[in-house]
N, C-alpha and C. Protein backbone atom coordinates (compact mmCIF):
# COMPACT_ATOMS: atom_id res chain seq x y z
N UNK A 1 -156.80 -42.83 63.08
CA UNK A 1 -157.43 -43.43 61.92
C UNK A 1 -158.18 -42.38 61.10
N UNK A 2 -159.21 -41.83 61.94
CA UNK A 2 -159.64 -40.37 60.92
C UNK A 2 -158.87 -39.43 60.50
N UNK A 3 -157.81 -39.10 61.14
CA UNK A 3 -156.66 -38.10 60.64
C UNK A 3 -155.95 -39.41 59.44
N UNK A 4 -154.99 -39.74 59.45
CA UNK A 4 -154.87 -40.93 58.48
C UNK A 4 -156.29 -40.79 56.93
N UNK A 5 -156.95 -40.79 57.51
CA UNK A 5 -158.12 -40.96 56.12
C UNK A 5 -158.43 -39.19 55.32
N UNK A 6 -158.57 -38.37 56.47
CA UNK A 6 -158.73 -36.91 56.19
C UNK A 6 -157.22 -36.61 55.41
N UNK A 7 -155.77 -36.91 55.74
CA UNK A 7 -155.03 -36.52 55.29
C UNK A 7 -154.49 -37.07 53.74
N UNK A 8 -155.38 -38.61 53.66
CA UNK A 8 -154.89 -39.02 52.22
C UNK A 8 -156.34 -38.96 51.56
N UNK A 9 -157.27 -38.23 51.87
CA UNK A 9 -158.36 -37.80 50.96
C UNK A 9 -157.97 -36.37 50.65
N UNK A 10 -157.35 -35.76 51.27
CA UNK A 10 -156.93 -34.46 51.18
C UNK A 10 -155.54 -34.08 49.75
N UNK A 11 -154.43 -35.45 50.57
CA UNK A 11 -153.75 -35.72 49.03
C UNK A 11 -154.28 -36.07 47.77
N UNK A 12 -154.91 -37.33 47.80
CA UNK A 12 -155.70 -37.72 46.71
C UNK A 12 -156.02 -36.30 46.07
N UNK A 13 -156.99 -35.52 46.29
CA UNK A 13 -157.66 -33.99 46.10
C UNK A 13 -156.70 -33.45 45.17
N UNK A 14 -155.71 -33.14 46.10
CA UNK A 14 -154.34 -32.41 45.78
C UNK A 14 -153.39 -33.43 44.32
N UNK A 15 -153.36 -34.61 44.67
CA UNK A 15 -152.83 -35.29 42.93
C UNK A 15 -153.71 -35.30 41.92
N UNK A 16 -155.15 -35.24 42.29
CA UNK A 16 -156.00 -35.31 40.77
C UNK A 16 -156.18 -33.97 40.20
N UNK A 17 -156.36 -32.90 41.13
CA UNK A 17 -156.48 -31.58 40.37
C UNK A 17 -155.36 -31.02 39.50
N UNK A 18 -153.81 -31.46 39.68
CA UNK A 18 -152.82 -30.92 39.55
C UNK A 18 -153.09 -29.36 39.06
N UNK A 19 -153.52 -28.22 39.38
CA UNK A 19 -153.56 -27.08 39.45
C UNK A 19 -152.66 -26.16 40.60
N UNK A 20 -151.53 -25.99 40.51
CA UNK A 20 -150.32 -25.38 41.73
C UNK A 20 -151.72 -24.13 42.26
N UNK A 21 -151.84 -23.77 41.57
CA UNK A 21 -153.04 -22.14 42.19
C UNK A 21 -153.42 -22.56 43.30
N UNK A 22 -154.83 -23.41 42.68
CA UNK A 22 -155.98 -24.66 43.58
C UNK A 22 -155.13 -25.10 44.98
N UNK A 23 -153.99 -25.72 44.25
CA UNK A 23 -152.89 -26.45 45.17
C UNK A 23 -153.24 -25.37 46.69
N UNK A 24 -152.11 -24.92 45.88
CA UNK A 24 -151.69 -23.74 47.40
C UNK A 24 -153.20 -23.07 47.58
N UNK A 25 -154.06 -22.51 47.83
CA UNK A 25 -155.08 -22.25 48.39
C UNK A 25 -155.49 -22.94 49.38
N UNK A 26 -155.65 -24.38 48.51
CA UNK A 26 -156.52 -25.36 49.20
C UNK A 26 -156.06 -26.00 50.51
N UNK A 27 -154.45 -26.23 50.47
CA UNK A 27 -153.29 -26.30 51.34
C UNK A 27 -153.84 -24.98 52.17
N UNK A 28 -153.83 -23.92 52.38
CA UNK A 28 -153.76 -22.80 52.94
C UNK A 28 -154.70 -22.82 53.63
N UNK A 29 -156.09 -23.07 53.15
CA UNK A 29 -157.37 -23.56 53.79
C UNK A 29 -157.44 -24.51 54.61
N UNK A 30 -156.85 -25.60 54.63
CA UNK A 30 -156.69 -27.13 55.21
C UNK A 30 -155.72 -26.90 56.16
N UNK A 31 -154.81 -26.09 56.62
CA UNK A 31 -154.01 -25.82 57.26
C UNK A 31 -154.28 -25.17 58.22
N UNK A 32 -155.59 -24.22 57.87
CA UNK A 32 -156.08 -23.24 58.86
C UNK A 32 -157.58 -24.04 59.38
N UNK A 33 -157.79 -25.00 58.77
CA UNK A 33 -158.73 -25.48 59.35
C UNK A 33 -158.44 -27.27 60.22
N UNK A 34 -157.03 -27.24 59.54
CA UNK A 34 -156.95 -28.54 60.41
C UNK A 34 -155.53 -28.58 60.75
N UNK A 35 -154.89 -27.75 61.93
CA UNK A 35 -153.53 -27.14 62.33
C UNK A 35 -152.68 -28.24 61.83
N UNK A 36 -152.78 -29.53 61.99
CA UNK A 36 -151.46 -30.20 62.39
C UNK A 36 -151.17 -30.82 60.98
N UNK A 37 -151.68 -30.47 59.65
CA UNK A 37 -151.32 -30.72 58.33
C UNK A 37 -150.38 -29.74 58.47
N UNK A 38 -149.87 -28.79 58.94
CA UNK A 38 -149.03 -27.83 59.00
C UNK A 38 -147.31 -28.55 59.08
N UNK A 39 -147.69 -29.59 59.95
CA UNK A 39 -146.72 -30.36 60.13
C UNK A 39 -146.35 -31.95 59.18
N UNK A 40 -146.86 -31.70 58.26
CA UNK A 40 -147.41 -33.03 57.13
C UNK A 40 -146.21 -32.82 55.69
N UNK A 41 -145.03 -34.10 55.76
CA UNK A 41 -144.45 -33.60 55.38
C UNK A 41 -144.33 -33.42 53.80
N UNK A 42 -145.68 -34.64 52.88
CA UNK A 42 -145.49 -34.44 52.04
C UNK A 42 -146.24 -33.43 51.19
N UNK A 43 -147.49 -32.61 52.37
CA UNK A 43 -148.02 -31.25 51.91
C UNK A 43 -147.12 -30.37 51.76
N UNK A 44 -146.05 -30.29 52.54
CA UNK A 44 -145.31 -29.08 52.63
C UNK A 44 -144.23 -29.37 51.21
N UNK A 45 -144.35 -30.34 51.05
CA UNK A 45 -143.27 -30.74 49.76
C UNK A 45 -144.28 -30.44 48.63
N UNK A 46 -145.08 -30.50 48.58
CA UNK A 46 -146.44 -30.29 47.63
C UNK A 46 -146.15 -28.26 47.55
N UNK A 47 -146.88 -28.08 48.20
CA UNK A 47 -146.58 -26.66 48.24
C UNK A 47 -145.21 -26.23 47.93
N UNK A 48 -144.59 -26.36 48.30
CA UNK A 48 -142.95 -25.60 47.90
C UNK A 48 -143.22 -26.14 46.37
N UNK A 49 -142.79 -27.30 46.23
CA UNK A 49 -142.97 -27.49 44.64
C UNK A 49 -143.96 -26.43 43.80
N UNK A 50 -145.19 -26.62 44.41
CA UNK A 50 -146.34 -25.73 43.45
C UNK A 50 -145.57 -23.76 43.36
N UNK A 51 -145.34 -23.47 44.37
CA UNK A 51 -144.62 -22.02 44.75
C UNK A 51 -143.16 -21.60 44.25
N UNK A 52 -142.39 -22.90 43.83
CA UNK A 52 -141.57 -22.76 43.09
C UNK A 52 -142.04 -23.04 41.72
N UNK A 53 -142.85 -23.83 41.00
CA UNK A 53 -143.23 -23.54 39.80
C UNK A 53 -143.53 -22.42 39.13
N UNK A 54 -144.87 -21.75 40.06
CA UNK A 54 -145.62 -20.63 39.65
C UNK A 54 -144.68 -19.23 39.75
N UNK A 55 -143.84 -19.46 41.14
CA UNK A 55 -142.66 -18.56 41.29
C UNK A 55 -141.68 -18.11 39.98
N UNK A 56 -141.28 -19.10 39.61
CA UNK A 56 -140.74 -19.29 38.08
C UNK A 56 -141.41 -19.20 36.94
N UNK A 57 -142.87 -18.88 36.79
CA UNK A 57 -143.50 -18.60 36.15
C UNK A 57 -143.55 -16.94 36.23
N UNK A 58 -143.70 -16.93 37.57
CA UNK A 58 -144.51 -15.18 37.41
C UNK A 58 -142.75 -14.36 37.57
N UNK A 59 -141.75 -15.32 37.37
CA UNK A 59 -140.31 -14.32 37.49
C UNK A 59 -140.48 -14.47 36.50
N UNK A 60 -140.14 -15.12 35.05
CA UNK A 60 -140.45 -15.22 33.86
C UNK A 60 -141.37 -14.33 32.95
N UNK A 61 -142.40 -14.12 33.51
CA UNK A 61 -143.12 -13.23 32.71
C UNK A 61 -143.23 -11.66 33.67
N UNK A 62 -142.06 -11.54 34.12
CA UNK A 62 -142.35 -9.82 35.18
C UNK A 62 -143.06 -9.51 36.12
N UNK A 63 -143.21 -10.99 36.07
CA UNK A 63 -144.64 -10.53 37.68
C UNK A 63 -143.71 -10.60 39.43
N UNK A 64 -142.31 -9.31 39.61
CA UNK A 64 -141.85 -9.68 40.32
C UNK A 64 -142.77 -9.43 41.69
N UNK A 65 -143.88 -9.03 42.03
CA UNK A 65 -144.90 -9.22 43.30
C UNK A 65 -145.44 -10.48 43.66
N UNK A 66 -145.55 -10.75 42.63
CA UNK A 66 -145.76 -12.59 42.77
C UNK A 66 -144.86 -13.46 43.02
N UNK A 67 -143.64 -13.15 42.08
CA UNK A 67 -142.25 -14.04 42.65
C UNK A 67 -142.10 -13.97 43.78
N UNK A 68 -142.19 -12.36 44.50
CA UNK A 68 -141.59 -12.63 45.64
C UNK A 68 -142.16 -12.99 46.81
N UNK A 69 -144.04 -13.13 46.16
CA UNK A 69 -144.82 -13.13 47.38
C UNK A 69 -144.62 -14.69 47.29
N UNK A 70 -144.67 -15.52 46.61
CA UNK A 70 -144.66 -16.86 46.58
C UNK A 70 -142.83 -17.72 47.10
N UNK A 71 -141.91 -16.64 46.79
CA UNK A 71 -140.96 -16.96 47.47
C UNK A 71 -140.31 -16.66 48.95
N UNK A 72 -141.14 -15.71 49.33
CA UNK A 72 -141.14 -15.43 50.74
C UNK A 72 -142.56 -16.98 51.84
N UNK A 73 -143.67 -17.59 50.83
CA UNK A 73 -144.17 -18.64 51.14
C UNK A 73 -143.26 -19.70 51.41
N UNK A 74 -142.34 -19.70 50.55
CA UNK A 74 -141.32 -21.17 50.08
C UNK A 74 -140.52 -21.00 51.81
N UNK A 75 -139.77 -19.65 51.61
CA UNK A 75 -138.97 -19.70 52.75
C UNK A 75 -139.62 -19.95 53.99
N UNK A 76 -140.90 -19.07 54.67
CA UNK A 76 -141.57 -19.80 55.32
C UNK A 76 -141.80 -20.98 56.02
N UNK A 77 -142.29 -21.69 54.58
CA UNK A 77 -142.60 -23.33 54.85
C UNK A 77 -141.71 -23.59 55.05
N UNK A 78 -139.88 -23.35 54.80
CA UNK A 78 -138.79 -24.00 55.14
C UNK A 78 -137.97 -23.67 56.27
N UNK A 79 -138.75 -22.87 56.82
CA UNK A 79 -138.29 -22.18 58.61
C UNK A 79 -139.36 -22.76 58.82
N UNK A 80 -140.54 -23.08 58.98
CA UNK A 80 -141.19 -23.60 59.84
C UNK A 80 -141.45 -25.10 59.77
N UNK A 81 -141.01 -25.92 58.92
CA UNK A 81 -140.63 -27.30 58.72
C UNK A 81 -140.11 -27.93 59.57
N UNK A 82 -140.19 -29.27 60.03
CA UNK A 82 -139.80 -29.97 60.86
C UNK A 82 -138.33 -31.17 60.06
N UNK A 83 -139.06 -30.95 58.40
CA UNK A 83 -138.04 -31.54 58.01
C UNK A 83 -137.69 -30.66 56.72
N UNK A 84 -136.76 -29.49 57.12
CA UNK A 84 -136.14 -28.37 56.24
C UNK A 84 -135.49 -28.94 55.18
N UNK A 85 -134.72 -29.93 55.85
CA UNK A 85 -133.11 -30.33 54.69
C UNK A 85 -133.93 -30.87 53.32
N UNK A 86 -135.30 -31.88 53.53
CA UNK A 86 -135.67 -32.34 51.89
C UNK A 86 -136.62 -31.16 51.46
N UNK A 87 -137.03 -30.35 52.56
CA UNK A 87 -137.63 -29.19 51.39
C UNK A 87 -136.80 -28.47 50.87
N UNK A 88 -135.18 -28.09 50.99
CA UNK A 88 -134.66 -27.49 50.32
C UNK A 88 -133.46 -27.96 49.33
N UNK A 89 -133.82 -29.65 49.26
CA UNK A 89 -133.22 -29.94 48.63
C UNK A 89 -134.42 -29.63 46.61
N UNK A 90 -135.86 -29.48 47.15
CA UNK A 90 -136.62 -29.45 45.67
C UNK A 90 -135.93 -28.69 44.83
N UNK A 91 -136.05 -28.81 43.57
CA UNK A 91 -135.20 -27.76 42.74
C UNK A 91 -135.55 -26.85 42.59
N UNK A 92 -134.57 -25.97 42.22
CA UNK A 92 -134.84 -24.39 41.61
C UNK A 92 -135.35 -23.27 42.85
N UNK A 93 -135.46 -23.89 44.19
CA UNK A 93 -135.72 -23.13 45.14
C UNK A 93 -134.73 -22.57 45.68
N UNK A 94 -132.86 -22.71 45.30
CA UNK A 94 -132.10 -21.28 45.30
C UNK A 94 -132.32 -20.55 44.31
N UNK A 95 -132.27 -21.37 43.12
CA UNK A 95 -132.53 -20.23 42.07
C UNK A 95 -133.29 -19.28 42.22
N UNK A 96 -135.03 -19.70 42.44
CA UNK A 96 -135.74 -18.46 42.74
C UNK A 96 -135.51 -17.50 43.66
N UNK A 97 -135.03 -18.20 45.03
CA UNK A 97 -134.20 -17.01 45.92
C UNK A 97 -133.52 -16.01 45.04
N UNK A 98 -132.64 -16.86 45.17
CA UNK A 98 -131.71 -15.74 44.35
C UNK A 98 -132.02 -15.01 42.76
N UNK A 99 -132.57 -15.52 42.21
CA UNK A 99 -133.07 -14.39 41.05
C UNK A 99 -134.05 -13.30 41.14
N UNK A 100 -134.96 -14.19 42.15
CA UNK A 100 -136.29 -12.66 42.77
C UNK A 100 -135.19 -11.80 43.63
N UNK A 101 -134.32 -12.21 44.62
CA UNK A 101 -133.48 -11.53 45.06
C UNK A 101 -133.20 -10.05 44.37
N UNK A 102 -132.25 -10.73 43.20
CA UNK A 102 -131.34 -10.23 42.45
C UNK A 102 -132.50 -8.75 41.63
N UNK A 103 -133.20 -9.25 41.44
CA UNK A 103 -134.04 -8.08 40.72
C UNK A 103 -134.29 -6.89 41.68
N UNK A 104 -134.82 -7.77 42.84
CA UNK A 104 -135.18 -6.63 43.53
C UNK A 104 -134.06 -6.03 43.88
N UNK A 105 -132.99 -6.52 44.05
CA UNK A 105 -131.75 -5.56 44.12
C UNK A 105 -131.49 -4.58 43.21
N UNK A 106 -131.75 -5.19 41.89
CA UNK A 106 -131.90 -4.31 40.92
C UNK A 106 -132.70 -3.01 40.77
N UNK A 107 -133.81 -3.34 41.35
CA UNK A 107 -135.02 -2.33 41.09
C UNK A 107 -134.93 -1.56 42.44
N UNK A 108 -134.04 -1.69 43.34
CA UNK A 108 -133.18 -0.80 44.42
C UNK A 108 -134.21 -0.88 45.18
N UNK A 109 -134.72 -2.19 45.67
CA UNK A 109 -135.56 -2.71 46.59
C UNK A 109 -134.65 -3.50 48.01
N UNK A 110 -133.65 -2.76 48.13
CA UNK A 110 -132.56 -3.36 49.01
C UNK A 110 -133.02 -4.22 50.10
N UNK A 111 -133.96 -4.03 51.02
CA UNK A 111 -134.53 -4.18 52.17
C UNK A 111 -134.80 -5.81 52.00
N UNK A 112 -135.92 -5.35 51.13
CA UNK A 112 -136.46 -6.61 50.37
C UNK A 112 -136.02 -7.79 49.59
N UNK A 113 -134.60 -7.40 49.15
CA UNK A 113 -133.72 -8.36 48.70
C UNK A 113 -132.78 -8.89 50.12
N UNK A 114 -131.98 -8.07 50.53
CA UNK A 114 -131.58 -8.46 51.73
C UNK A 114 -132.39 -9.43 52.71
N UNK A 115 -134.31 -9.35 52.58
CA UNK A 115 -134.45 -10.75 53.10
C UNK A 115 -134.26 -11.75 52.36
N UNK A 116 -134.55 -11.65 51.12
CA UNK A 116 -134.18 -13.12 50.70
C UNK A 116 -132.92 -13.80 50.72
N UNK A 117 -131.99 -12.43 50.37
CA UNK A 117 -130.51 -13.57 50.76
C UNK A 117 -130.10 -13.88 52.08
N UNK A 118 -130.63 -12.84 52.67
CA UNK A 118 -130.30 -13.22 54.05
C UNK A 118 -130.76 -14.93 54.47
N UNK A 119 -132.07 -15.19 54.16
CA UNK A 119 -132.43 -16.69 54.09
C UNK A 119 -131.63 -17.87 53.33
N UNK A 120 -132.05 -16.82 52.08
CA UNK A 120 -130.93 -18.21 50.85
C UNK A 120 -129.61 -18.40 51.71
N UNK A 121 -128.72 -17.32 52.36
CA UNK A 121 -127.62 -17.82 52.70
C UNK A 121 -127.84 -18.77 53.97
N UNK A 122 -128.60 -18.90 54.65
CA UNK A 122 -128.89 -19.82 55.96
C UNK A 122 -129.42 -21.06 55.36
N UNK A 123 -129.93 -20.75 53.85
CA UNK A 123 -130.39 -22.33 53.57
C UNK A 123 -129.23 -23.60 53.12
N UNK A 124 -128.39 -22.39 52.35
CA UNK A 124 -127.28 -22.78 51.24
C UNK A 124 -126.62 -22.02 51.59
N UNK A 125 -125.73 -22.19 52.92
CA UNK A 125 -124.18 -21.49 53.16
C UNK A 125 -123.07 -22.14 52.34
N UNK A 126 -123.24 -22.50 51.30
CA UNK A 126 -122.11 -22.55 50.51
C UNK A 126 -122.37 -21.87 49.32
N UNK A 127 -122.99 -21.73 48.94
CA UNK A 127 -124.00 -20.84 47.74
C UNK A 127 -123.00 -19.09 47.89
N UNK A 128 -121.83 -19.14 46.92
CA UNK A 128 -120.98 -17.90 46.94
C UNK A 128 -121.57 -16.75 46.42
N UNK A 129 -122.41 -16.98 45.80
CA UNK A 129 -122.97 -15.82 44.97
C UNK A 129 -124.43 -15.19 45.57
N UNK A 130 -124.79 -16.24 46.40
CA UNK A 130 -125.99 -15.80 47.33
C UNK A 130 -124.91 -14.95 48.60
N UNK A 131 -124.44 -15.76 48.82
CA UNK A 131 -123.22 -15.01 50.36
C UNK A 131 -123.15 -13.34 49.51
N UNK A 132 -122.55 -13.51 48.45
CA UNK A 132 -122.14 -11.96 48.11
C UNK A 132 -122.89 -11.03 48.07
N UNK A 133 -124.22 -11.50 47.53
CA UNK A 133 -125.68 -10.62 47.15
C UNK A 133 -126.14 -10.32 48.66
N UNK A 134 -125.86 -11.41 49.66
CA UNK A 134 -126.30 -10.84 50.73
C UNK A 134 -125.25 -9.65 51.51
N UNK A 135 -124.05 -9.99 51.62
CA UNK A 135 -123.40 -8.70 51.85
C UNK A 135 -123.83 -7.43 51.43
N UNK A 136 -123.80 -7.19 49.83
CA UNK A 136 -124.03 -5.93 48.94
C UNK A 136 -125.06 -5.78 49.07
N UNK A 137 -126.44 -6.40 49.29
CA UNK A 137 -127.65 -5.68 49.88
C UNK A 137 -127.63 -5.51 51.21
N UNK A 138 -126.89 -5.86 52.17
CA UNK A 138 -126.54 -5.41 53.78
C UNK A 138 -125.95 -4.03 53.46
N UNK A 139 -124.80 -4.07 53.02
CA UNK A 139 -123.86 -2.59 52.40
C UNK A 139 -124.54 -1.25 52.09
N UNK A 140 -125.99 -1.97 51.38
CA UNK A 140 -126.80 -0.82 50.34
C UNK A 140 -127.32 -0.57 51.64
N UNK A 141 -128.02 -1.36 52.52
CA UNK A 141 -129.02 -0.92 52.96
C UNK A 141 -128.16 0.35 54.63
N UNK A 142 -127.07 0.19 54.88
CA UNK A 142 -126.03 0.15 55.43
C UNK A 142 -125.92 2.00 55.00
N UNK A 143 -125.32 1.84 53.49
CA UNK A 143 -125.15 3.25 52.80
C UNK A 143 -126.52 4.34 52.61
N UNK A 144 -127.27 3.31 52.35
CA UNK A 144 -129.06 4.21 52.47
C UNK A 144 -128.73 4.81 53.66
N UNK A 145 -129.10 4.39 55.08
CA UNK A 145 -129.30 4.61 56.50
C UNK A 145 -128.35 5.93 56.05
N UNK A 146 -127.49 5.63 55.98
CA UNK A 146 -126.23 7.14 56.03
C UNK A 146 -126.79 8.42 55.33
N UNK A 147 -127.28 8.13 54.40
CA UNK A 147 -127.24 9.36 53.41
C UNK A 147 -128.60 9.46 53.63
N UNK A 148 -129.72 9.01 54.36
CA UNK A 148 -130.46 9.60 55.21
C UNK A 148 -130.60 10.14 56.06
N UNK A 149 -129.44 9.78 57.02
CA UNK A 149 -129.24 10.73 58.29
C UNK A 149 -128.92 11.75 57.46
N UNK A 150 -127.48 11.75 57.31
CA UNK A 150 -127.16 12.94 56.42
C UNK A 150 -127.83 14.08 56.08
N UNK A 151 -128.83 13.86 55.83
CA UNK A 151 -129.68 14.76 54.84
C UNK A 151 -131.00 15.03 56.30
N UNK A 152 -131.58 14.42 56.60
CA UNK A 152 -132.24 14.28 57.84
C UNK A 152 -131.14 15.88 58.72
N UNK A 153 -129.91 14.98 59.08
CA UNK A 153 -129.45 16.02 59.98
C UNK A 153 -129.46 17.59 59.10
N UNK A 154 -128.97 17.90 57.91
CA UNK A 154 -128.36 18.79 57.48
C UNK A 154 -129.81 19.72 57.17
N UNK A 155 -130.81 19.45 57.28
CA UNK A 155 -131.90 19.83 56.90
C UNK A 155 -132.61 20.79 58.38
N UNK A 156 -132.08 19.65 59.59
CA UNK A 156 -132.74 19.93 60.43
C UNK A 156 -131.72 21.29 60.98
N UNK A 157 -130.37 21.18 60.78
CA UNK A 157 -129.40 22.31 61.03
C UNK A 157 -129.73 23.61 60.13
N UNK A 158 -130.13 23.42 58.60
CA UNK A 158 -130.57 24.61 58.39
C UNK A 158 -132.00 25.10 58.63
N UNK A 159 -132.50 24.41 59.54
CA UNK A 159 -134.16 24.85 60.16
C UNK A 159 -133.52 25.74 61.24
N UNK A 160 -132.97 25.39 61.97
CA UNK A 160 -132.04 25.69 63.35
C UNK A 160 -131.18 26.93 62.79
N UNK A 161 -131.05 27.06 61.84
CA UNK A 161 -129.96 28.54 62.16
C UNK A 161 -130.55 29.08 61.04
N UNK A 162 -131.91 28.71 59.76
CA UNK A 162 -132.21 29.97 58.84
C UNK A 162 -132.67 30.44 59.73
């Protein structure tokens, strides 16, 4: 009965402020102070929503540290969910995968893209264009390793015989 009352005074909170920021904080706080909202399924639908908004906000205006810190939250909450399938049905949560992805692929952040597709493809194994992005950032990160040894070894051979 007190959990019941703490958890829909807690929503209530969470629908009148509508602030995603506030949101997720306050979620973050309430979570660490009262474990088993962790497992609450329409907080966690609350949050992903707010993290995909702001996510799409801060990809939108270049803020890719924020995209990706807020989309590495999303994935999170959707590995540690008890009920994954409707958090990943909210919208735009491949998209942001895959577009924070895609940049950081761009900006030859391989590592870092490779987690996200690596996820997007476990969320959305039919998703062809996430499957591919995750290969070609496996590949990059694959071809890096090489041409580090490479250079690693060839460096250490001319220490060894100048």
């Amino acid at each position: 009965m007190v959990i019941a009352l703490l958890h829909d005074t807690l929503l209530m909170k969470i629908n009148t402020q509508r602030e995603p920021n506030k949101n997720l904080t306050d979620i973050k706080n309430w979570e660490t102070q009262y474990p088993f909202l962790k497992e609450d399924k329409r907080l966690q639908e609350i949050k992903v929503k707010d993290a995909v908004s702001l996510g799409m906000q801060s990809f939108d205006s270049k803020n890719i540290h924020s995209a990706e810190s807020l989309t590495k939250l999303i994935i999170k909450t959707i590995q540690e969910s008890n009920t994954p399938t409707s958090l990943k049905k909210i919208p735009n949560v491949d998209a942001l995968i895959y577009n924070v992805g895609m940049q950081l692929f761009y900006d030859k952040q391989f590592k870092s893209a490779y987690y996200l597709f690596s996820s997007g493809t476990n969320f959305f194994p039919k998703d062809k264009n996430m499957n591919t992005m995750y290969k070609l950032s496996k590949e990059r990160i694959q071809t890096k390793k090489k041409i580090l040894f490479h250079y690693t070894f060839k460096a250490h051979l001319n220490s060894v015989f100048l």
